[in-house]
PDB file of N, CA and C in Angstrom:
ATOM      1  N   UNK A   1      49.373 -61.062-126.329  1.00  0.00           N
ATOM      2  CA  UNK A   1      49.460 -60.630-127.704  1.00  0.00           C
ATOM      3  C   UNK A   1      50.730 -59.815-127.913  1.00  0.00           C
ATOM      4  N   UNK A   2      51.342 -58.834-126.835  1.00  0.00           N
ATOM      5  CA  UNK A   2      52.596 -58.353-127.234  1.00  0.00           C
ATOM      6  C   UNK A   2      52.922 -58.823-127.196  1.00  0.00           C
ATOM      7  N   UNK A   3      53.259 -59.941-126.000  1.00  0.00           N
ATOM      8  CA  UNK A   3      54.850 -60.746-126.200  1.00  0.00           C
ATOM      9  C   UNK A   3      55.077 -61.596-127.452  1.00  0.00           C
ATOM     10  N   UNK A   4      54.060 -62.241-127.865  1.00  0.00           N
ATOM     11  CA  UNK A   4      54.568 -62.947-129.269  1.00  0.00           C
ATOM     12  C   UNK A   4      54.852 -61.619-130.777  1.00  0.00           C
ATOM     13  N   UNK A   5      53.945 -60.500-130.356  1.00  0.00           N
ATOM     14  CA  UNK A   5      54.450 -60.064-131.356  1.00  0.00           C
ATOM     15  C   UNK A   5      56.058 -59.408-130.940  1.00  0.00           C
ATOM     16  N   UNK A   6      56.203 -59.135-130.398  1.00  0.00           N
ATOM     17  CA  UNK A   6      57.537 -58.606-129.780  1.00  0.00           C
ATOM     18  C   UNK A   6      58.270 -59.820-130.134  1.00  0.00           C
ATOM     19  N   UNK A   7      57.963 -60.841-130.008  1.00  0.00           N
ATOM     20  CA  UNK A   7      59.041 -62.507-129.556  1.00  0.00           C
ATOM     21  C   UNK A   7      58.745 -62.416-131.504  1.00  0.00           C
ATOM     22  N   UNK A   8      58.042 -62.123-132.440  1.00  0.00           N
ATOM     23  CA  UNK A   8      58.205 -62.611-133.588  1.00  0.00           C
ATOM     24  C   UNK A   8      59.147 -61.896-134.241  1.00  0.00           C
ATOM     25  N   UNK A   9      59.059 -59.745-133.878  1.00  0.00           N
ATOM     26  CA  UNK A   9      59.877 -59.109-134.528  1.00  0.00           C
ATOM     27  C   UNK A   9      61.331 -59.383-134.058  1.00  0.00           C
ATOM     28  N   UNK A  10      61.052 -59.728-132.764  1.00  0.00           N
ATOM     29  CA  UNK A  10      63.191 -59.971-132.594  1.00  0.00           C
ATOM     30  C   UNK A  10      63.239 -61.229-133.126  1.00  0.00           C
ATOM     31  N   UNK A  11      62.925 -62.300-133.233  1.00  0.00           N
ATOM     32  CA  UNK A  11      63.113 -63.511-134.618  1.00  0.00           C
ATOM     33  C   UNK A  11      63.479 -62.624-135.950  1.00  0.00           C
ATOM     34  N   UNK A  12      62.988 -61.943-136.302  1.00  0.00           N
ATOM     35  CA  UNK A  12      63.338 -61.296-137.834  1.00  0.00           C
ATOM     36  C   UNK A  12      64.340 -60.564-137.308  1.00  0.00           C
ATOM     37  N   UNK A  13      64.803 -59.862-136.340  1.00  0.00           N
ATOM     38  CA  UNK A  13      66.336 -59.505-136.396  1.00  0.00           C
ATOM     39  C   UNK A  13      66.999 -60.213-135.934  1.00  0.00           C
ATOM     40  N   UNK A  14      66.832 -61.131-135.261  1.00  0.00           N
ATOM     41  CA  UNK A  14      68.295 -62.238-134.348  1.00  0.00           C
ATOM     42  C   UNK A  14      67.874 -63.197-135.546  1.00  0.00           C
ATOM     43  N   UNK A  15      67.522 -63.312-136.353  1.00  0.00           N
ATOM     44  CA  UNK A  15      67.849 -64.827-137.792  1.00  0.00           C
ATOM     45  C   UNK A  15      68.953 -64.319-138.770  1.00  0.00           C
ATOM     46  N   UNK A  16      69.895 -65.449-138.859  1.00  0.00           N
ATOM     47  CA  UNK A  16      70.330 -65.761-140.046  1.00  0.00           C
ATOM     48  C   UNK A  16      69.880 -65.481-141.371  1.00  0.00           C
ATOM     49  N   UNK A  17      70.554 -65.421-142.315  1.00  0.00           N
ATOM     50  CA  UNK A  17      69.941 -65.719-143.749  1.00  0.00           C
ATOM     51  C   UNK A  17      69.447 -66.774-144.042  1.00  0.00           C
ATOM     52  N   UNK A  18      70.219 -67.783-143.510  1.00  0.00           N
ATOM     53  CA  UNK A  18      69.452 -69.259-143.996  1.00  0.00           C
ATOM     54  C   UNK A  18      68.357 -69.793-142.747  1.00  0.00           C
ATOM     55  N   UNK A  19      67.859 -69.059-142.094  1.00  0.00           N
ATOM     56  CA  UNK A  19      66.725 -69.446-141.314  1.00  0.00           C
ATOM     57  C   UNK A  19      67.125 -69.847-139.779  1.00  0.00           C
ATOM     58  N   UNK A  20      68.723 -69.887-139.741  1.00  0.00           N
ATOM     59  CA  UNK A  20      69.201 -70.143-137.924  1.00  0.00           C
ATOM     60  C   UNK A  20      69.225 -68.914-137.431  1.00  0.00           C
ATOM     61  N   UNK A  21      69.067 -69.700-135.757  1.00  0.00           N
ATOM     62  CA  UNK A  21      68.952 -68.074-135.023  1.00  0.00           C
ATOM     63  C   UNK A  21      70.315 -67.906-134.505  1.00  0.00           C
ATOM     64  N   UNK A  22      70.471 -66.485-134.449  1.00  0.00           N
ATOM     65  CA  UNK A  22      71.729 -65.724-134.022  1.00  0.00           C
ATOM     66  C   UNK A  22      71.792 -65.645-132.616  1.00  0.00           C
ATOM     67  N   UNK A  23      72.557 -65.446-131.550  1.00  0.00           N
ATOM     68  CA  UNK A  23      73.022 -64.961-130.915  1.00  0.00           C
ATOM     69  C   UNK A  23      72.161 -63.724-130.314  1.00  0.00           C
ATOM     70  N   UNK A  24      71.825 -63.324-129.105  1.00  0.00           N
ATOM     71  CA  UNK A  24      71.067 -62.107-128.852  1.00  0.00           C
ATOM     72  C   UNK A  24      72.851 -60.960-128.179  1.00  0.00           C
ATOM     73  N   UNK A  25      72.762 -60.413-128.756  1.00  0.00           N
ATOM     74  CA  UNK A  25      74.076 -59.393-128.495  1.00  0.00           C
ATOM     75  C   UNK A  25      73.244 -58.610-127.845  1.00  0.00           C
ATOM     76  N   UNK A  26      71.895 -57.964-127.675  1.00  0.00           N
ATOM     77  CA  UNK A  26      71.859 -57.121-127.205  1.00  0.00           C
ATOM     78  C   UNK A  26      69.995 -57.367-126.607  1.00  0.00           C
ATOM     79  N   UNK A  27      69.614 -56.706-125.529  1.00  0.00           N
ATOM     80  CA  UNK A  27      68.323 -57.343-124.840  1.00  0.00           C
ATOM     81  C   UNK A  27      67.467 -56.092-125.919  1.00  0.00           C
ATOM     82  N   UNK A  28      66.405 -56.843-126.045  1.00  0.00           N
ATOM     83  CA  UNK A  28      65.371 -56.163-126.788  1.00  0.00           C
ATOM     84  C   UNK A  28      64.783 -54.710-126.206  1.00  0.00           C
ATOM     85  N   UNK A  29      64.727 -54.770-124.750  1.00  0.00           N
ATOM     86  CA  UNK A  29      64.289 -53.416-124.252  1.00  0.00           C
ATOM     87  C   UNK A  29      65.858 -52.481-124.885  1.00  0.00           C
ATOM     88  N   UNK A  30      66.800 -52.473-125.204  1.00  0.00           N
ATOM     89  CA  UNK A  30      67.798 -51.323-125.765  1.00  0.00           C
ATOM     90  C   UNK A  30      67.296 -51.150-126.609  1.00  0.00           C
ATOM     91  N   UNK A  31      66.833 -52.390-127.636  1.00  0.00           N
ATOM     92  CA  UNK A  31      66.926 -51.941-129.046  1.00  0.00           C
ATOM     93  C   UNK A  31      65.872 -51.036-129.132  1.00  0.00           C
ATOM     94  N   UNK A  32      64.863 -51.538-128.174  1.00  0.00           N
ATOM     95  CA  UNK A  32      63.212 -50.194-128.686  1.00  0.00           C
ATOM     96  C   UNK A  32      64.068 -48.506-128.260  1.00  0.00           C
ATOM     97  N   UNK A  33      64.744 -48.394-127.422  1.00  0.00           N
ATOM     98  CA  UNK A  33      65.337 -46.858-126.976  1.00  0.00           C
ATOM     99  C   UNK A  33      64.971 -46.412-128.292  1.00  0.00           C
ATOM    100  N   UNK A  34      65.076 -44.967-127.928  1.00  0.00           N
ATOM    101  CA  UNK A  34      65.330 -44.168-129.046  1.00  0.00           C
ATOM    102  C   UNK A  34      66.670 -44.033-129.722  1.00  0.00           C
ATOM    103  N   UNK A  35      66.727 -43.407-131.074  1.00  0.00           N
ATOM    104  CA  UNK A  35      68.041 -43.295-131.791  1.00  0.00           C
ATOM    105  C   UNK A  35      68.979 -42.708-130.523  1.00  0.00           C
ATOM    106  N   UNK A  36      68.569 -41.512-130.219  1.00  0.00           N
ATOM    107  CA  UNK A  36      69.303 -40.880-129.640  1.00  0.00           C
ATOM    108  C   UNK A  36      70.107 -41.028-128.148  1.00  0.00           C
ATOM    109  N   UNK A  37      68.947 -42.329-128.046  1.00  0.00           N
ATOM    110  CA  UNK A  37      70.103 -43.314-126.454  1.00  0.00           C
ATOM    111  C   UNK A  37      70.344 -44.207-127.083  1.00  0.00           C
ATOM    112  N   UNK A  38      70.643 -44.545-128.058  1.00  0.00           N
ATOM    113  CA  UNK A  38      71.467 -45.929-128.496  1.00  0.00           C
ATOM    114  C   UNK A  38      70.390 -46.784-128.927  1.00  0.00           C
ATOM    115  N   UNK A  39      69.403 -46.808-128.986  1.00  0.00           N
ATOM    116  CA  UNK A  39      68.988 -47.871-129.266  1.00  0.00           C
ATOM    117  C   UNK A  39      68.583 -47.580-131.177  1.00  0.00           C
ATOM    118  N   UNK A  40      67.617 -48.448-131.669  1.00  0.00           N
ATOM    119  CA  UNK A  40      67.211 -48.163-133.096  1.00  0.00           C
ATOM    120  C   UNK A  40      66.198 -47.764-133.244  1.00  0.00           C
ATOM    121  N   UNK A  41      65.233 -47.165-132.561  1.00  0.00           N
ATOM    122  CA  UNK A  41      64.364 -46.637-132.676  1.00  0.00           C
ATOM    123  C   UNK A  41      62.915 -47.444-132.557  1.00  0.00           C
ATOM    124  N   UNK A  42      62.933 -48.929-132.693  1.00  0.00           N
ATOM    125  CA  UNK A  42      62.080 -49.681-132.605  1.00  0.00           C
ATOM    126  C   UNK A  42      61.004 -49.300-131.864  1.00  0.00           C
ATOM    127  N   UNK A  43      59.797 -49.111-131.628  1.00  0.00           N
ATOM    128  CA  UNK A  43      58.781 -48.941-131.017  1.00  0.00           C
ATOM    129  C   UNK A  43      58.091 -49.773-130.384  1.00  0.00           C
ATOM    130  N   UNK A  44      58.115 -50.287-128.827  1.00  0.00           N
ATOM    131  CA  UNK A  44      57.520 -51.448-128.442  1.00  0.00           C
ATOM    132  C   UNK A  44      55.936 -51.655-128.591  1.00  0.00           C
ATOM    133  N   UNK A  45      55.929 -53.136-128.650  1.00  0.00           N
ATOM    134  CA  UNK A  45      54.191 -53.131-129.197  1.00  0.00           C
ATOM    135  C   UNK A  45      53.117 -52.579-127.989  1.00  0.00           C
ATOM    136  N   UNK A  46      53.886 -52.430-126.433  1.00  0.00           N
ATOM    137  CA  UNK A  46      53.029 -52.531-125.486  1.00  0.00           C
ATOM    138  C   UNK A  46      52.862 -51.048-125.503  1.00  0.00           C
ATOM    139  N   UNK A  47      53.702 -50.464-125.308  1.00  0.00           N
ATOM    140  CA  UNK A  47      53.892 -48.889-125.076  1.00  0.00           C
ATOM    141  C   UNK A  47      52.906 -48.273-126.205  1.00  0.00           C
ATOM    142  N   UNK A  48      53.326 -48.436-127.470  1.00  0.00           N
ATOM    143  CA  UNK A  48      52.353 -47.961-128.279  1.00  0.00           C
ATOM    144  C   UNK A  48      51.077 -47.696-128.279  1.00  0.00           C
ATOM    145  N   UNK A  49      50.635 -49.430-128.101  1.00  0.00           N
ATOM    146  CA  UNK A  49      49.182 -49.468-127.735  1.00  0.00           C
ATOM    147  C   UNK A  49      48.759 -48.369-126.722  1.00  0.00           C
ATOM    148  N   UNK A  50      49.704 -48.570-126.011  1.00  0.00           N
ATOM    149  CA  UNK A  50      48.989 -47.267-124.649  1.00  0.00           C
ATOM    150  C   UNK A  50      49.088 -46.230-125.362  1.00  0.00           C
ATOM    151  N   UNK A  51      49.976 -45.653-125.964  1.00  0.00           N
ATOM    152  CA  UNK A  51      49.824 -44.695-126.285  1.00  0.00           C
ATOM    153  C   UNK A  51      48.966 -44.403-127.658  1.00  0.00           C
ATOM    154  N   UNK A  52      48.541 -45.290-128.342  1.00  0.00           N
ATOM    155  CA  UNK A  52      46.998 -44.963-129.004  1.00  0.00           C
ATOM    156  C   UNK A  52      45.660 -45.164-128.534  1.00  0.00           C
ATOM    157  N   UNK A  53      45.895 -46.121-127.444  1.00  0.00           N
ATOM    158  CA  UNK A  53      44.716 -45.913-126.841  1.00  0.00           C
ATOM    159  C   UNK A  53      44.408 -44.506-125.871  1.00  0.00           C
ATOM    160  N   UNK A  54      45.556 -44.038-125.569  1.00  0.00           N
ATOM    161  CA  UNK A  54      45.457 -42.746-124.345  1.00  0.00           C
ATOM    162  C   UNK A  54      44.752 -41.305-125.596  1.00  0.00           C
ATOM    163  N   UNK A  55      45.561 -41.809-126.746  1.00  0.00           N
ATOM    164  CA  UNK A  55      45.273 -40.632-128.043  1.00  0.00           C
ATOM    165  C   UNK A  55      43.709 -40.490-128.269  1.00  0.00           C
ATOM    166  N   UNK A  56      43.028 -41.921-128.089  1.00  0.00           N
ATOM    167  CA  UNK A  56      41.124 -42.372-128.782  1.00  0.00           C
ATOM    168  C   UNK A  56      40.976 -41.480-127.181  1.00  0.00           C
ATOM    169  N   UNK A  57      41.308 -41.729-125.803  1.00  0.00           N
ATOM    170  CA  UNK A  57      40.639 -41.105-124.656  1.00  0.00           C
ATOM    171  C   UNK A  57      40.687 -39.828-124.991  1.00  0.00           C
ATOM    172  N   UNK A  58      41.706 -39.126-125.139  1.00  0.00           N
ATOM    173  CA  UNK A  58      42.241 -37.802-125.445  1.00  0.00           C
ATOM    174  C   UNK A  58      40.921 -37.161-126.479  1.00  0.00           C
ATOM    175  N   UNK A  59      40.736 -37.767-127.837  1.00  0.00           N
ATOM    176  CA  UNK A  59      40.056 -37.242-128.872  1.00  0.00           C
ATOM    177  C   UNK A  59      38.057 -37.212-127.965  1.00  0.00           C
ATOM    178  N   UNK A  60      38.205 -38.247-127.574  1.00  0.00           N
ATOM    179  CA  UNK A  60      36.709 -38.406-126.934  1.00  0.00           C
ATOM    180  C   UNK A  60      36.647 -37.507-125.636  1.00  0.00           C
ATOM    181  N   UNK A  61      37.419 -37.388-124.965  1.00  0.00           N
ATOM    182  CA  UNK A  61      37.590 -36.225-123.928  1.00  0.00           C
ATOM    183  C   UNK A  61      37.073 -34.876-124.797  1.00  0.00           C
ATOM    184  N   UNK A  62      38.058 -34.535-125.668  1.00  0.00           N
ATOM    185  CA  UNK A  62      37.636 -32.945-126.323  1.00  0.00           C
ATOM    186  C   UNK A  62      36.931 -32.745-127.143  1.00  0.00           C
ATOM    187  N   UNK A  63      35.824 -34.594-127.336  1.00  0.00           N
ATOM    188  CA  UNK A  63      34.516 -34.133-128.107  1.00  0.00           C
ATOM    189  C   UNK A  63      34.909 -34.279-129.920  1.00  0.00           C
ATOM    190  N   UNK A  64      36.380 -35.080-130.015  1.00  0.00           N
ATOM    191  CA  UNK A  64      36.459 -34.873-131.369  1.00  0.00           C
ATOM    192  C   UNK A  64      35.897 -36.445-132.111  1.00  0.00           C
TER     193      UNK A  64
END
């Protein structure tokens, strides 16, 4: 399930206007970096997940 969603959002940035694909200038793990190492801030779909699922353990741990 990540990789296609990951494989769909870099389709919406490596496309053309008229629907061809571009060129990959740059590997998708940069682009997720943060602003502040170069990348755009993108948020990978895998990492996330962990990290909302670690947030639901976290809340059920302290009973919330």
């Amino acid at each position: 399930v990540h990789s296609s969603f990951d494989k769909e959002l870099a389709r919406f940035f490596w496309q053309a206007g008229d629907g061809r694909p571009k060129y990959h200038m740059v590997k998708w793990a940069d682009i997720c970096l943060p602003k502040d190492q170069g990348g755009l801030g993108i948020p990978a779909s895998r990492r996330m997940n962990v990290a909302l699922m670690l947030r639901w353990v976290w809340r059920i741990l302290r009973g919330d």
